[in-house]
PDB file of N, CA and C in Angstrom:
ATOM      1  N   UNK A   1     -65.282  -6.985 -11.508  1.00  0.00           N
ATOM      2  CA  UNK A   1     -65.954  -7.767 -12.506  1.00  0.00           C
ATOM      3  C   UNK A   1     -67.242  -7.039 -12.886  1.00  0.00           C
ATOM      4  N   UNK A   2     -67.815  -6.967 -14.087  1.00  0.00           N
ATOM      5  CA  UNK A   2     -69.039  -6.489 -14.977  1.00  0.00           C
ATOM      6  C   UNK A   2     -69.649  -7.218 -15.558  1.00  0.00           C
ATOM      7  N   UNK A   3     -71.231  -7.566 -15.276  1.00  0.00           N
ATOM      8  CA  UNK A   3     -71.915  -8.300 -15.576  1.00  0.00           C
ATOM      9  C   UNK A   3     -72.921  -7.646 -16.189  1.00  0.00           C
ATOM     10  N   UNK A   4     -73.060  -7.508 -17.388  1.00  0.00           N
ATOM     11  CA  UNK A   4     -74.292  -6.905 -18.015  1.00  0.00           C
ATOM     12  C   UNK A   4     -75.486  -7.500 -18.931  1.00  0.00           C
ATOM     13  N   UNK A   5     -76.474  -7.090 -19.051  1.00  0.00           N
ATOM     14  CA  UNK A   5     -77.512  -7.879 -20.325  1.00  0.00           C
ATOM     15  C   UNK A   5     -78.248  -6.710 -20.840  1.00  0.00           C
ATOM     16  N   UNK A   6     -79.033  -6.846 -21.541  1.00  0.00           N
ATOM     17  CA  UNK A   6     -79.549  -6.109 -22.717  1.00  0.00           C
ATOM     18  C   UNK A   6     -80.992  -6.371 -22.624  1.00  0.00           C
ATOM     19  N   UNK A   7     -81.136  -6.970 -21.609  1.00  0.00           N
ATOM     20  CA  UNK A   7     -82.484  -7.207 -21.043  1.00  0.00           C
ATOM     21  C   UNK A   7     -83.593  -6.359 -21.138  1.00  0.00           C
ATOM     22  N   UNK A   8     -84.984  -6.814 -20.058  1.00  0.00           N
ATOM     23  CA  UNK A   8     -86.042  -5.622 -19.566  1.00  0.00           C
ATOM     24  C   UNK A   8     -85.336  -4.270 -19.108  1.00  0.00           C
ATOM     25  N   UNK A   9     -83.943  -4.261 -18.250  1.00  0.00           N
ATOM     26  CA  UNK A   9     -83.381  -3.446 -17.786  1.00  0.00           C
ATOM     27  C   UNK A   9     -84.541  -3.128 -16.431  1.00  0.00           C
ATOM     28  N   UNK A  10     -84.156  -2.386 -15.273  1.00  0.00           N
ATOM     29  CA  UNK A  10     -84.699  -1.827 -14.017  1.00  0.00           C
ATOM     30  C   UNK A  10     -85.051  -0.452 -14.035  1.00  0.00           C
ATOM     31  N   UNK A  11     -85.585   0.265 -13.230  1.00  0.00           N
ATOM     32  CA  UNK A  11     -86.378   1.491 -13.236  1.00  0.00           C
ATOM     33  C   UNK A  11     -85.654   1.763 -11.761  1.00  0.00           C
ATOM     34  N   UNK A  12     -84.019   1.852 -11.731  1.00  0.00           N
ATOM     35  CA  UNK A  12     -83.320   2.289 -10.392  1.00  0.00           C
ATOM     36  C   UNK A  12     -84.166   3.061  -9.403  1.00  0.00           C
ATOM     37  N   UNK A  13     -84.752   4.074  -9.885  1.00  0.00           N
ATOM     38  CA  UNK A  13     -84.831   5.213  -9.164  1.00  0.00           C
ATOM     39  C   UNK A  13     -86.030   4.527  -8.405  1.00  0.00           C
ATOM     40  N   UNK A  14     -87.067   4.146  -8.963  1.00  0.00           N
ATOM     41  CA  UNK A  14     -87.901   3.016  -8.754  1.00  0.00           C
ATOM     42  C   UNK A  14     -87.539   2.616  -7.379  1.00  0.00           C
ATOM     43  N   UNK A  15     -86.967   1.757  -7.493  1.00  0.00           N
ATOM     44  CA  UNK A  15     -86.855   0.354  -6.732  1.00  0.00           C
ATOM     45  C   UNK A  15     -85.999   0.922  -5.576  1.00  0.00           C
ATOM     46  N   UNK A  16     -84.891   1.903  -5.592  1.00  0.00           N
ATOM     47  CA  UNK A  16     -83.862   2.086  -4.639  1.00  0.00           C
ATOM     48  C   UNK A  16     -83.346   1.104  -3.967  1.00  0.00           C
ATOM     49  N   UNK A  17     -83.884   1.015  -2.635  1.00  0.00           N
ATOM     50  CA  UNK A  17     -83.137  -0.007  -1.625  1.00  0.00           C
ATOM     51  C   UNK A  17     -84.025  -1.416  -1.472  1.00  0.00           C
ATOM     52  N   UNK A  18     -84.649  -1.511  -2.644  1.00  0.00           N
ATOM     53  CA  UNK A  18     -85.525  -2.855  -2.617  1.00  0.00           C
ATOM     54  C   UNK A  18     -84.317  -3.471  -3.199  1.00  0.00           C
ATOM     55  N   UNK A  19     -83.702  -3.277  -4.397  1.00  0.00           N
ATOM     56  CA  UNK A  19     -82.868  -4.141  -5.793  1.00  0.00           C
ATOM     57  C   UNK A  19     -82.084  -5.825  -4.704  1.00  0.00           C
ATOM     58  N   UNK A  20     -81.635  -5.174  -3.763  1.00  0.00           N
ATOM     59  CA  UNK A  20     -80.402  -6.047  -3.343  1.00  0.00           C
ATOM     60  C   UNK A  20     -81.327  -7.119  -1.887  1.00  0.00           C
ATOM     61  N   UNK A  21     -82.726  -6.895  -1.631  1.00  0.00           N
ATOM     62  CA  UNK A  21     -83.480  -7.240  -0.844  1.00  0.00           C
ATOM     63  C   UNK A  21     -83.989  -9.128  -1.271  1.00  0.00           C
ATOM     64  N   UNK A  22     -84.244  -9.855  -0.638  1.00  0.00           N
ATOM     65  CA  UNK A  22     -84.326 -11.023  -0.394  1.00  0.00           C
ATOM     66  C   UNK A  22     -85.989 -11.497  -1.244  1.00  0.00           C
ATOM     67  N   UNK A  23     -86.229 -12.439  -2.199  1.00  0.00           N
ATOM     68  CA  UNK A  23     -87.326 -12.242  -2.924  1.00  0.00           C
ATOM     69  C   UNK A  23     -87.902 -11.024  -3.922  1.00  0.00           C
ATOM     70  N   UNK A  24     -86.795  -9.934  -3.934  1.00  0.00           N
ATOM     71  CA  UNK A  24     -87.750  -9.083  -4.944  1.00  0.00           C
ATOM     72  C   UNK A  24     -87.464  -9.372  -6.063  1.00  0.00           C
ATOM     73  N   UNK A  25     -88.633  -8.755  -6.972  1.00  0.00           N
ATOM     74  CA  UNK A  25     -88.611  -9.289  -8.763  1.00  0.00           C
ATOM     75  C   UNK A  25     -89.271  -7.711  -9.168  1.00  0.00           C
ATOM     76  N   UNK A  26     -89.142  -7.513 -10.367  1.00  0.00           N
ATOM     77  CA  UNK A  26     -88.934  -6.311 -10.841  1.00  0.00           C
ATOM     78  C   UNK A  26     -89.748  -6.674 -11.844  1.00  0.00           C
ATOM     79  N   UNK A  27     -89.986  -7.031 -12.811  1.00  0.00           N
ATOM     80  CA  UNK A  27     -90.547  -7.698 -13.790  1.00  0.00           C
ATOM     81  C   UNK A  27     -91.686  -8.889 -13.092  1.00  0.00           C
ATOM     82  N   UNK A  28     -93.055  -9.284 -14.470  1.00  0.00           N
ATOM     83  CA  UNK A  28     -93.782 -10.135 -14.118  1.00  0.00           C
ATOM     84  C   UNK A  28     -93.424 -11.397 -14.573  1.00  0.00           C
ATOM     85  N   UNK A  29     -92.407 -11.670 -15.063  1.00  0.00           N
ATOM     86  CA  UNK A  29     -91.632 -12.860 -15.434  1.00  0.00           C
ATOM     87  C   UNK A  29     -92.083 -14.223 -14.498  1.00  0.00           C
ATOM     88  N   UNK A  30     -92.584 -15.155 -14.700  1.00  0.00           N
ATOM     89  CA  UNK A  30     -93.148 -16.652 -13.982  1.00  0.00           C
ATOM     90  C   UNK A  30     -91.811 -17.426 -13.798  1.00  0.00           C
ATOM     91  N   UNK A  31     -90.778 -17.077 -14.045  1.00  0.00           N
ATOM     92  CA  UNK A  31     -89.722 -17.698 -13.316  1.00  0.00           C
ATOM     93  C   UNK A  31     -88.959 -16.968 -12.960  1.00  0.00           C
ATOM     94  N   UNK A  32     -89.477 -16.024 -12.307  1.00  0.00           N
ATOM     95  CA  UNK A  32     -87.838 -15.003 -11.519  1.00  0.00           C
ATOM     96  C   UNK A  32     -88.628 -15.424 -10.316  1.00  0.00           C
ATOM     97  N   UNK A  33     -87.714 -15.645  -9.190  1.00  0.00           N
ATOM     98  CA  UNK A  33     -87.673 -15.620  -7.857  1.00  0.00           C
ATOM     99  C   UNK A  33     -86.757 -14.569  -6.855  1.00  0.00           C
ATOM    100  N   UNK A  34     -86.014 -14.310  -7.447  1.00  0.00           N
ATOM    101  CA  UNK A  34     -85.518 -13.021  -6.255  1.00  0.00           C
ATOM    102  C   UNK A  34     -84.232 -13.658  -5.628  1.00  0.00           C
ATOM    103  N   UNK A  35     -84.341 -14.500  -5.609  1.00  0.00           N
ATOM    104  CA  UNK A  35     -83.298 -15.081  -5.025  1.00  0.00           C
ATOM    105  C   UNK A  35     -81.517 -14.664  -5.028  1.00  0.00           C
ATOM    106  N   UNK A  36     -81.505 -14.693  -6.649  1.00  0.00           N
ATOM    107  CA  UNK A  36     -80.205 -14.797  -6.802  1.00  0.00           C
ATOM    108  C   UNK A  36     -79.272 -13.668  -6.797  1.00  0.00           C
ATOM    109  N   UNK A  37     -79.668 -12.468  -7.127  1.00  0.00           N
ATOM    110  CA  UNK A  37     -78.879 -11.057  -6.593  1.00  0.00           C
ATOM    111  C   UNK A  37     -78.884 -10.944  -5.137  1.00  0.00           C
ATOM    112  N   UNK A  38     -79.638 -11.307  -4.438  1.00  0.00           N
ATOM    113  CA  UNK A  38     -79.647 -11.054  -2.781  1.00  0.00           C
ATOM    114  C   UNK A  38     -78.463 -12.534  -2.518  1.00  0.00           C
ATOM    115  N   UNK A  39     -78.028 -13.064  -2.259  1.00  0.00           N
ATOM    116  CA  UNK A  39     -77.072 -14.192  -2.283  1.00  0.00           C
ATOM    117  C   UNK A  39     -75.644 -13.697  -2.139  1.00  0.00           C
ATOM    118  N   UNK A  40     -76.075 -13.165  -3.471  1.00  0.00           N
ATOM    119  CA  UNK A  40     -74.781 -12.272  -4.585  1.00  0.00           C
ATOM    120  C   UNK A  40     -74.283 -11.517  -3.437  1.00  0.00           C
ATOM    121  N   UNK A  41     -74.884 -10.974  -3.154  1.00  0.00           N
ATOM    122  CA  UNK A  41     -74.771  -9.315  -2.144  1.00  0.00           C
ATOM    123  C   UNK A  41     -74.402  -9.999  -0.738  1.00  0.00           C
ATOM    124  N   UNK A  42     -75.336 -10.703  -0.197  1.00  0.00           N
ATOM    125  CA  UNK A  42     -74.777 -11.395   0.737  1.00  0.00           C
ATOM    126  C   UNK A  42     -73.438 -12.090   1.071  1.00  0.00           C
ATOM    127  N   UNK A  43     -72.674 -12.575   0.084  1.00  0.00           N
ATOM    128  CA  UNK A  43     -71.876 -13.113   0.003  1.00  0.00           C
ATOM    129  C   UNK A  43     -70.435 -11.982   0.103  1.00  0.00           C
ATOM    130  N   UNK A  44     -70.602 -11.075  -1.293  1.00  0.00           N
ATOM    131  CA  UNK A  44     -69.879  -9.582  -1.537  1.00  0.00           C
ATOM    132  C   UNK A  44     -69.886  -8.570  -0.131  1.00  0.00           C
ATOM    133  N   UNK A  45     -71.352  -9.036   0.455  1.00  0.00           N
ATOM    134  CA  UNK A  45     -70.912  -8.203   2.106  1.00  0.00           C
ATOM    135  C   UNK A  45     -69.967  -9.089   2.895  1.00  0.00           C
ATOM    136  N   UNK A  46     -70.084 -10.331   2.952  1.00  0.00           N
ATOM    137  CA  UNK A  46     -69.455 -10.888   4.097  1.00  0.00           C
ATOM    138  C   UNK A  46     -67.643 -11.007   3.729  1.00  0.00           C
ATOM    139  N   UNK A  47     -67.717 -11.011   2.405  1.00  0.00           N
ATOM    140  CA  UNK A  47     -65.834 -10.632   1.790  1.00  0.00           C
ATOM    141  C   UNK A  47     -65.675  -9.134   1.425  1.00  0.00           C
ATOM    142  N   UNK A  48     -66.308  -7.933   2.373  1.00  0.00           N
ATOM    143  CA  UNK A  48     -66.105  -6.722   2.458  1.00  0.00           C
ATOM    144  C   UNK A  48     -66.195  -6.097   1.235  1.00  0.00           C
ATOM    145  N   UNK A  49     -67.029  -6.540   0.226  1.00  0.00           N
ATOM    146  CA  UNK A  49     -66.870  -6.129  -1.311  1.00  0.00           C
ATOM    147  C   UNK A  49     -68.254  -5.246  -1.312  1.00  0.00           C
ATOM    148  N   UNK A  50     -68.477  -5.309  -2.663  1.00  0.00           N
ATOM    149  CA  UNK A  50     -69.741  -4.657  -2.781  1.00  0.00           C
ATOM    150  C   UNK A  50     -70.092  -4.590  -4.619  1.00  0.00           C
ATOM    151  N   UNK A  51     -71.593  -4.285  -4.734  1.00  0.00           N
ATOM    152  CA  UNK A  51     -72.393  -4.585  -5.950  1.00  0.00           C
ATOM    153  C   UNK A  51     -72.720  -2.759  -6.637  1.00  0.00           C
ATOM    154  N   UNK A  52     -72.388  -2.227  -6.898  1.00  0.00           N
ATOM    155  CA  UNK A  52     -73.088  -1.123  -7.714  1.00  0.00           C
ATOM    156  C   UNK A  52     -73.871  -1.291  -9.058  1.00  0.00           C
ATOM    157  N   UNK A  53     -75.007  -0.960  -9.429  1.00  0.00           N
ATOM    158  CA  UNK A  53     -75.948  -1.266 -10.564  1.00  0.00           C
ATOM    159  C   UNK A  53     -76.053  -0.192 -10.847  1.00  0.00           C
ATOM    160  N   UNK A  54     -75.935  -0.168 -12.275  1.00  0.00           N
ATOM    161  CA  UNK A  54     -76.695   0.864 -13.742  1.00  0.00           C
ATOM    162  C   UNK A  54     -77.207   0.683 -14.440  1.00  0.00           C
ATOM    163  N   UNK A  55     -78.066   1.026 -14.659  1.00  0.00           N
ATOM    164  CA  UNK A  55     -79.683   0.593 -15.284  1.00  0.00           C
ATOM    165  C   UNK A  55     -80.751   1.264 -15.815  1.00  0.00           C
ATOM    166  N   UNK A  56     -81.279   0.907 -17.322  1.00  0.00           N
ATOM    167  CA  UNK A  56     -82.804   1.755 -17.893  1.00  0.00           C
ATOM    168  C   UNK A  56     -83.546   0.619 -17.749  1.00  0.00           C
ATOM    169  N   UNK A  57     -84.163   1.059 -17.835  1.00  0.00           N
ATOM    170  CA  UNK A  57     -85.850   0.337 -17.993  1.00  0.00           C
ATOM    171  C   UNK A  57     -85.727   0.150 -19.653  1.00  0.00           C
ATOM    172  N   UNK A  58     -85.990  -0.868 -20.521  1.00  0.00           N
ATOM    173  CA  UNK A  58     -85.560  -1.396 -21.632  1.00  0.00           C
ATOM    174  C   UNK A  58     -84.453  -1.179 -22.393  1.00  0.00           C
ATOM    175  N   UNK A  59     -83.225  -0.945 -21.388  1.00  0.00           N
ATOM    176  CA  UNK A  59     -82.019  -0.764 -22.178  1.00  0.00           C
ATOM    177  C   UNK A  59     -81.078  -1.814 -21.521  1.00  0.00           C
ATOM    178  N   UNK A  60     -81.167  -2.820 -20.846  1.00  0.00           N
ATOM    179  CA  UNK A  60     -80.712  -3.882 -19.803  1.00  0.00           C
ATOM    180  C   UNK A  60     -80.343  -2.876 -18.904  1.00  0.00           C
ATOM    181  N   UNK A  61     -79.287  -4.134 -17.630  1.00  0.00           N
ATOM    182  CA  UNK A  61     -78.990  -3.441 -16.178  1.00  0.00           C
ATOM    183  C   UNK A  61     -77.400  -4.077 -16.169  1.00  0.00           C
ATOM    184  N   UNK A  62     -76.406  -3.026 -15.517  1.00  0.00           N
ATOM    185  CA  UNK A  62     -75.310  -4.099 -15.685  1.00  0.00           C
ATOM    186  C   UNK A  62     -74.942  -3.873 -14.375  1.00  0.00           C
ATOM    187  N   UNK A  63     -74.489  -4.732 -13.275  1.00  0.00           N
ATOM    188  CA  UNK A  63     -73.779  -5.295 -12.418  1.00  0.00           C
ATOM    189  C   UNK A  63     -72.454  -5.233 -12.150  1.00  0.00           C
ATOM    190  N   UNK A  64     -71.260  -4.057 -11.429  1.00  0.00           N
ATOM    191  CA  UNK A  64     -70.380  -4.238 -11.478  1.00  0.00           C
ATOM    192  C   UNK A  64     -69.857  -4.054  -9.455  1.00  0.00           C
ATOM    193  N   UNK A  65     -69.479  -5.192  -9.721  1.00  0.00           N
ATOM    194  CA  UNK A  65     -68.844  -6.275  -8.384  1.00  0.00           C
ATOM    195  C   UNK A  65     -67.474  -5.598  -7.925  1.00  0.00           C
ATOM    196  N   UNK A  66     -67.281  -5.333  -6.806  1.00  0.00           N
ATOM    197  CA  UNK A  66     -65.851  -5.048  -6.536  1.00  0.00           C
ATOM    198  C   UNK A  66     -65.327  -5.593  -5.266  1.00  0.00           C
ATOM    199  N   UNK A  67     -64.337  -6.374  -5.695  1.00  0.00           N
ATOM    200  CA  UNK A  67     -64.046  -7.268  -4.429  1.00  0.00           C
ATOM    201  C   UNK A  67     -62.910  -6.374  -3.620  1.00  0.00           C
ATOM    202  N   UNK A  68     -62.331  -6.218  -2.780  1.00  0.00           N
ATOM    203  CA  UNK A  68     -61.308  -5.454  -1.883  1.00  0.00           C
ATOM    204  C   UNK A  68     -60.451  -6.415  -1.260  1.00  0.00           C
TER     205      UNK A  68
END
């Protein structure tokens, strides 16, 4: 599955092994909490799957999920 937006987009190289971490926010946005990609991942680890991200910094970020 592929989940993409057209968003702020992420600064990958940036962030590395923060993206999939518990509370992080990337943006100064007053309603992001962090929450909901770490969940994501949590969940995709425990059904042996996994999350790969591709991403600019103002070109959005897209999300593609692979379940096994």
């Amino acid at each position: 599955m592929i989940v993409e937006d057209n968003g702020l987009g992420m600064d990958l190289k940036k962030i590395k092994d923060d993206l999939l971490g518990l509370n992080q926010t990337f943006h100064d946005n007053n309603d992001s909490k962090g929450g909901s990609l770490y969940l994501v991942h949590r969940q995709m680890t425990n059904f042996d799957g996994k999350i790969d991200v591709e991403g600019q910094p103002d070109k959005g970020t897209q999300f593609i999920i692979n379940f096994r």
